[in-house]
N, C-alpha and C. Protein backbone atom coordinates (compact mmCIF):
# COMPACT_ATOMS: atom_id res chain seq x y z
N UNK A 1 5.90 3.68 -18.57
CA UNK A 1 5.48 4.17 -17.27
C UNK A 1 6.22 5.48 -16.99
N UNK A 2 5.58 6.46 -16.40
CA UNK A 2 6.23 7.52 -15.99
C UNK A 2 6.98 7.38 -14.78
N UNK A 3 8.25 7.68 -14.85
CA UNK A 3 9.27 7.77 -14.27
C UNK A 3 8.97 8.58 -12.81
N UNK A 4 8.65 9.65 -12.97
CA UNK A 4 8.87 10.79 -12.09
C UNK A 4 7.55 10.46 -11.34
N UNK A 5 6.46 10.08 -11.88
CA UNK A 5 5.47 9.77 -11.08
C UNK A 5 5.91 8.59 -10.43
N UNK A 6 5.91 7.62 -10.79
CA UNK A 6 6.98 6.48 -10.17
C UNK A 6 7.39 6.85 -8.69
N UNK A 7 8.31 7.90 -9.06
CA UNK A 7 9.40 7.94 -7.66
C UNK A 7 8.92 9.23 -6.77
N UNK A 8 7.85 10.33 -7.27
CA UNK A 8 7.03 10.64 -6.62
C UNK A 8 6.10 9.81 -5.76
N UNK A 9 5.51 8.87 -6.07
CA UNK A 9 4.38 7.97 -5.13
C UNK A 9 5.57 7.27 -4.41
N UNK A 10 6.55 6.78 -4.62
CA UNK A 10 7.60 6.03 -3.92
C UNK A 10 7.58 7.06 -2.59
N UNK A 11 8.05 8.47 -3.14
CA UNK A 11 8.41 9.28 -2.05
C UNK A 11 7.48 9.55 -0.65
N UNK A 12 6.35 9.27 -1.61
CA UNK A 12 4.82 9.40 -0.73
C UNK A 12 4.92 8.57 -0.04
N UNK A 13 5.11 7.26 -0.69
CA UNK A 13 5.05 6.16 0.17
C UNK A 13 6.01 5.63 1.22
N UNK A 14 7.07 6.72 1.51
CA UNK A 14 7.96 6.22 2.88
C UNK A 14 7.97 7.54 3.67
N UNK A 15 7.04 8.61 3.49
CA UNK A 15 6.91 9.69 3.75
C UNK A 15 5.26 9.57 4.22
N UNK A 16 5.12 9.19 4.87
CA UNK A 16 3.64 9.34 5.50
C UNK A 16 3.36 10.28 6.63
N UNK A 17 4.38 9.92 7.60
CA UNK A 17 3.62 10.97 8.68
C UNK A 17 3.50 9.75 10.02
N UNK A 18 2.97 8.58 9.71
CA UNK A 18 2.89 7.71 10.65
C UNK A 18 3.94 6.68 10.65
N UNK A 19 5.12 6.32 10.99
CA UNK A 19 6.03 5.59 11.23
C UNK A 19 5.58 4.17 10.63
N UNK A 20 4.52 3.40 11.01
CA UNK A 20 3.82 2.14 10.58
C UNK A 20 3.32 2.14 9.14
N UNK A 21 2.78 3.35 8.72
CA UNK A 21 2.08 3.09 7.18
C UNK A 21 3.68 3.35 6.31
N UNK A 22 4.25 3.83 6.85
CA UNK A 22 5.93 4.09 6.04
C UNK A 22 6.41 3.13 5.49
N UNK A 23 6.53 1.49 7.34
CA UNK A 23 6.80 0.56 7.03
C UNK A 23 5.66 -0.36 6.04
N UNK A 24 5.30 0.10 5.97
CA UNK A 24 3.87 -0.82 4.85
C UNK A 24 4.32 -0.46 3.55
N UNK A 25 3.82 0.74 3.51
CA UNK A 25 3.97 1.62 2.15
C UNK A 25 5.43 1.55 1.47
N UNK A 26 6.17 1.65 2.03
CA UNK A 26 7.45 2.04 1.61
C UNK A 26 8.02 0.68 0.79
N UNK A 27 8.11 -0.31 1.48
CA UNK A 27 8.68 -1.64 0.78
C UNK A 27 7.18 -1.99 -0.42
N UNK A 28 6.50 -1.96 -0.33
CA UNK A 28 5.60 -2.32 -1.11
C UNK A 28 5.73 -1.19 -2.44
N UNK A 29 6.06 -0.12 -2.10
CA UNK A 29 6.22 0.66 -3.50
C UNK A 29 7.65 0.49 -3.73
N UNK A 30 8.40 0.01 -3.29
CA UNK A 30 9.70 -0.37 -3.95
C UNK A 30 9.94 -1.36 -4.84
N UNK A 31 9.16 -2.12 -4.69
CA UNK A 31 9.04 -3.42 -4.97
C UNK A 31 7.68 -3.66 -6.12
N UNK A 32 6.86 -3.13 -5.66
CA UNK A 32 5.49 -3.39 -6.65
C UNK A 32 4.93 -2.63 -7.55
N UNK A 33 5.30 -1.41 -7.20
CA UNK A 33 4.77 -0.70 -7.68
C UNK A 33 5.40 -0.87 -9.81
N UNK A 34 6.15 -0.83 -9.92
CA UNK A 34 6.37 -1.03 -11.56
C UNK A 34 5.72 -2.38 -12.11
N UNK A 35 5.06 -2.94 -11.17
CA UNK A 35 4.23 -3.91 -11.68
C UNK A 35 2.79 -3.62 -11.79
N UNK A 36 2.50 -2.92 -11.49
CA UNK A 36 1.19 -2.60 -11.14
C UNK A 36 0.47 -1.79 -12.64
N UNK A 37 -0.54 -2.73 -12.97
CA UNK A 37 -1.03 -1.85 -14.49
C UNK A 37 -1.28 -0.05 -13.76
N UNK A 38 -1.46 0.41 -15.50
CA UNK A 38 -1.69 1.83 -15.22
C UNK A 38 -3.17 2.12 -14.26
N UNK A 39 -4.08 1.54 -14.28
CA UNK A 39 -5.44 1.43 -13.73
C UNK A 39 -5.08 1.44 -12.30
N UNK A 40 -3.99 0.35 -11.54
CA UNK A 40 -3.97 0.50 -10.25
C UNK A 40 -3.27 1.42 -10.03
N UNK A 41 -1.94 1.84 -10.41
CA UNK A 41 -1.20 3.22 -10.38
C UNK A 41 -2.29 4.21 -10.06
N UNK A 42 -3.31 4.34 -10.67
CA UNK A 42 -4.09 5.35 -10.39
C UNK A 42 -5.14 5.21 -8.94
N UNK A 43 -5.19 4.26 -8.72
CA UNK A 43 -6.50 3.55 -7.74
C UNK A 43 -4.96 3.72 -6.34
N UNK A 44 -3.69 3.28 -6.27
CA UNK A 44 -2.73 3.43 -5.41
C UNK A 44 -2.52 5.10 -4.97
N UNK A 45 -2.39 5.93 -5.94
CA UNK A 45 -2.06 7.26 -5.93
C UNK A 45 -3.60 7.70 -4.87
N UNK A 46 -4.81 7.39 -5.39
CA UNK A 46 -6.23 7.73 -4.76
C UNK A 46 -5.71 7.34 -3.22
N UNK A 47 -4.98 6.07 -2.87
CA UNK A 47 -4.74 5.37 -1.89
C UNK A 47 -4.30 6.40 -1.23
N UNK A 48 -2.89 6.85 -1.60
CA UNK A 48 -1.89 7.79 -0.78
C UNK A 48 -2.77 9.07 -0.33
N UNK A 49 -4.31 9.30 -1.17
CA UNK A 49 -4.23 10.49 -0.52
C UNK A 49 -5.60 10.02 1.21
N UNK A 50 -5.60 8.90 1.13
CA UNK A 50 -6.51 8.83 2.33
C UNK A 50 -5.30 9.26 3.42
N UNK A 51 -6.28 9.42 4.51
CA UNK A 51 -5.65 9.48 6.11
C UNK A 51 -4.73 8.19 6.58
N UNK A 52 -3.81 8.05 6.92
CA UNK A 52 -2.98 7.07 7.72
C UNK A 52 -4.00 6.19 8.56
N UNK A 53 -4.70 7.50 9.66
CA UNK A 53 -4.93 6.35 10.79
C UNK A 53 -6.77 5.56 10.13
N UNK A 54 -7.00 5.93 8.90
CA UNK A 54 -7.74 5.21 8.34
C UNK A 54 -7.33 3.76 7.68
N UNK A 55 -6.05 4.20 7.13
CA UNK A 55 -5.22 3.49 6.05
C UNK A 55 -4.73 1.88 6.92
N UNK A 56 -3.94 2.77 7.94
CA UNK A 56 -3.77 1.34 8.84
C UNK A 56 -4.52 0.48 9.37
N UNK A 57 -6.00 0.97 10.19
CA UNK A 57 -6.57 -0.12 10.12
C UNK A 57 -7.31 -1.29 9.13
N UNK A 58 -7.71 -0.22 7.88
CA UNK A 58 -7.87 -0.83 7.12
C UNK A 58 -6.78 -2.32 6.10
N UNK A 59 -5.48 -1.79 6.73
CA UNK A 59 -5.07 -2.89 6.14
C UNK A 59 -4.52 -3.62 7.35
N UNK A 60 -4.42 -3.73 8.42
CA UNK A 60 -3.85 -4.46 9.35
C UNK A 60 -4.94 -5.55 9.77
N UNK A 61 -6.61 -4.81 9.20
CA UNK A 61 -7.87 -6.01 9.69
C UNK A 61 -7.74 -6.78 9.05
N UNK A 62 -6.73 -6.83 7.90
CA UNK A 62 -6.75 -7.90 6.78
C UNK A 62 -6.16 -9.22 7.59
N UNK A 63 -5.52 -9.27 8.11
CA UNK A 63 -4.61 -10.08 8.97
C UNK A 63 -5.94 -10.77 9.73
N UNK A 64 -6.92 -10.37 10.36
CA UNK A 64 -8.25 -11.34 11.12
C UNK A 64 -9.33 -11.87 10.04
N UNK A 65 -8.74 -11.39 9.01
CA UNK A 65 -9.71 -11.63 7.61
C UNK A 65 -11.15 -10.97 7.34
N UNK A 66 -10.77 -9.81 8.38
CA UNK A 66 -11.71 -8.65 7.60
C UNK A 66 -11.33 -7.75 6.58
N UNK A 67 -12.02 -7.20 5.67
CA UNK A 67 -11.88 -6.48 4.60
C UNK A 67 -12.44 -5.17 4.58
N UNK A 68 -12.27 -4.40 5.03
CA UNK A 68 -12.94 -2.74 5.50
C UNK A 68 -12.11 -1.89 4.60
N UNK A 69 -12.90 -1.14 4.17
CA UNK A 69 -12.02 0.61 3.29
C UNK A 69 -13.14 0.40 2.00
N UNK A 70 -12.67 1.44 1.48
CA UNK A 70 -14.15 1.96 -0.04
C UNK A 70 -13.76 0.79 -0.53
N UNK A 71 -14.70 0.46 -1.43
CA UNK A 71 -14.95 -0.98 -2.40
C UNK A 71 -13.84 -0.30 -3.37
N UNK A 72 -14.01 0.82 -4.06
CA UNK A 72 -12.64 1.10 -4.84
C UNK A 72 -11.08 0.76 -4.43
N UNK A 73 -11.15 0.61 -3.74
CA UNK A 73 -9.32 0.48 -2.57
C UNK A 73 -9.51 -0.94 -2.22
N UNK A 74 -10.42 -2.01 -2.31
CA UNK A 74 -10.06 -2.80 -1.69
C UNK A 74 -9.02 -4.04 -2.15
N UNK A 75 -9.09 -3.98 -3.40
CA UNK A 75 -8.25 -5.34 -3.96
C UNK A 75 -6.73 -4.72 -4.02
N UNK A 76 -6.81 -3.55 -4.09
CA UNK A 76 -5.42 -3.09 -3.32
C UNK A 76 -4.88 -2.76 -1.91
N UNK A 77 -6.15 -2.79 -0.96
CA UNK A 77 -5.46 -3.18 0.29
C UNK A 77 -5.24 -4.10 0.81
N UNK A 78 -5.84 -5.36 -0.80
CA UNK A 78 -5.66 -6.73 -0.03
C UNK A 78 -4.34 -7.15 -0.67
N UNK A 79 -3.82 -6.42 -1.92
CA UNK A 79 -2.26 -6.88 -2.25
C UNK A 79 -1.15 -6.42 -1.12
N UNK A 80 -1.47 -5.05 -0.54
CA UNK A 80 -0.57 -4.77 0.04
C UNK A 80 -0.76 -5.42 1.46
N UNK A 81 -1.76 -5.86 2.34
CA UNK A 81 -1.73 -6.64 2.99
C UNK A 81 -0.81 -7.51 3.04
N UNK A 82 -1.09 -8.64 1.65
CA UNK A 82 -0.68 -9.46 1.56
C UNK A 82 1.28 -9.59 1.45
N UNK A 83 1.68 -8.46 0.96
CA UNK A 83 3.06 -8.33 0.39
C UNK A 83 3.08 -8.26 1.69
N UNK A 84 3.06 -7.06 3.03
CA UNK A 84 3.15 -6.99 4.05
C UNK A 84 3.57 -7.99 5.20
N UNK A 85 2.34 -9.14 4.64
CA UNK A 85 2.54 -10.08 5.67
C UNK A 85 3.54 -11.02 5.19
N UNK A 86 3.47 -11.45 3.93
CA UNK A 86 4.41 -12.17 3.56
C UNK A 86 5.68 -11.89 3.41
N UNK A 87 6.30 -10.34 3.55
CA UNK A 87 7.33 -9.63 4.09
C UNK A 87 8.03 -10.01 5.76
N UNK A 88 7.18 -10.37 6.13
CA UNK A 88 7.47 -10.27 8.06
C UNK A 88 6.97 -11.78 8.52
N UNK A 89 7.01 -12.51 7.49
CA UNK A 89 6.47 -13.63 8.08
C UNK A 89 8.00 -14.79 7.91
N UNK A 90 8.36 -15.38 8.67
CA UNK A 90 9.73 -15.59 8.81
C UNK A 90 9.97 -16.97 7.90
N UNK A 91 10.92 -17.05 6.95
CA UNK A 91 11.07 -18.18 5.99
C UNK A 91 11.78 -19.29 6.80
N UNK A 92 11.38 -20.24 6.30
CA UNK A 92 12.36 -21.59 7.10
C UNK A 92 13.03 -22.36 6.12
């Protein structure tokens, strides 16, 4: 895996512009991103370049169990959804 691309999209990803997609983005590319085959690396990077206030609703409807954004983006706005929620959801 390339390194520098790596920590370039990292950078992207706590560098948004909108305070909320930061907190999304940011732990989820810390964490997932070196797991992610080369195919989604590429389909994630497409990700970073949409708009925020597109980006957020699209993944926050995930939470009422709607699924909205291009059919290309979606099985990755449903991982990061998912890391998201299961991030903030409180362990007992």
């Amino acid at each position: 895996m390339d390194e520098a691309r790596l920590k370039r999209l990292r950078m992207r990803s706590w560098r948004r512009g909108m305070k909320e997609m930061d907190l999304i983005l940011g732990p989820f590319s810390d964490t997932e991103l070196e797991t992610l085959a080369p195919e989604e690396i590429d389909i994630y990077e497409a990700l970073l370049n949409e708009n925020d206030q597109d980006l957020y609703p699209w993944i926050t409807a995930r939470i009422s169990g709607t699924h909205p954004g291009p059919e290309a983006l979606v099985a990755l706005l449903d991982r990061i959804a998912g890391f998201a929620t299961d991030r903030l959801t409180p362990k007992s």
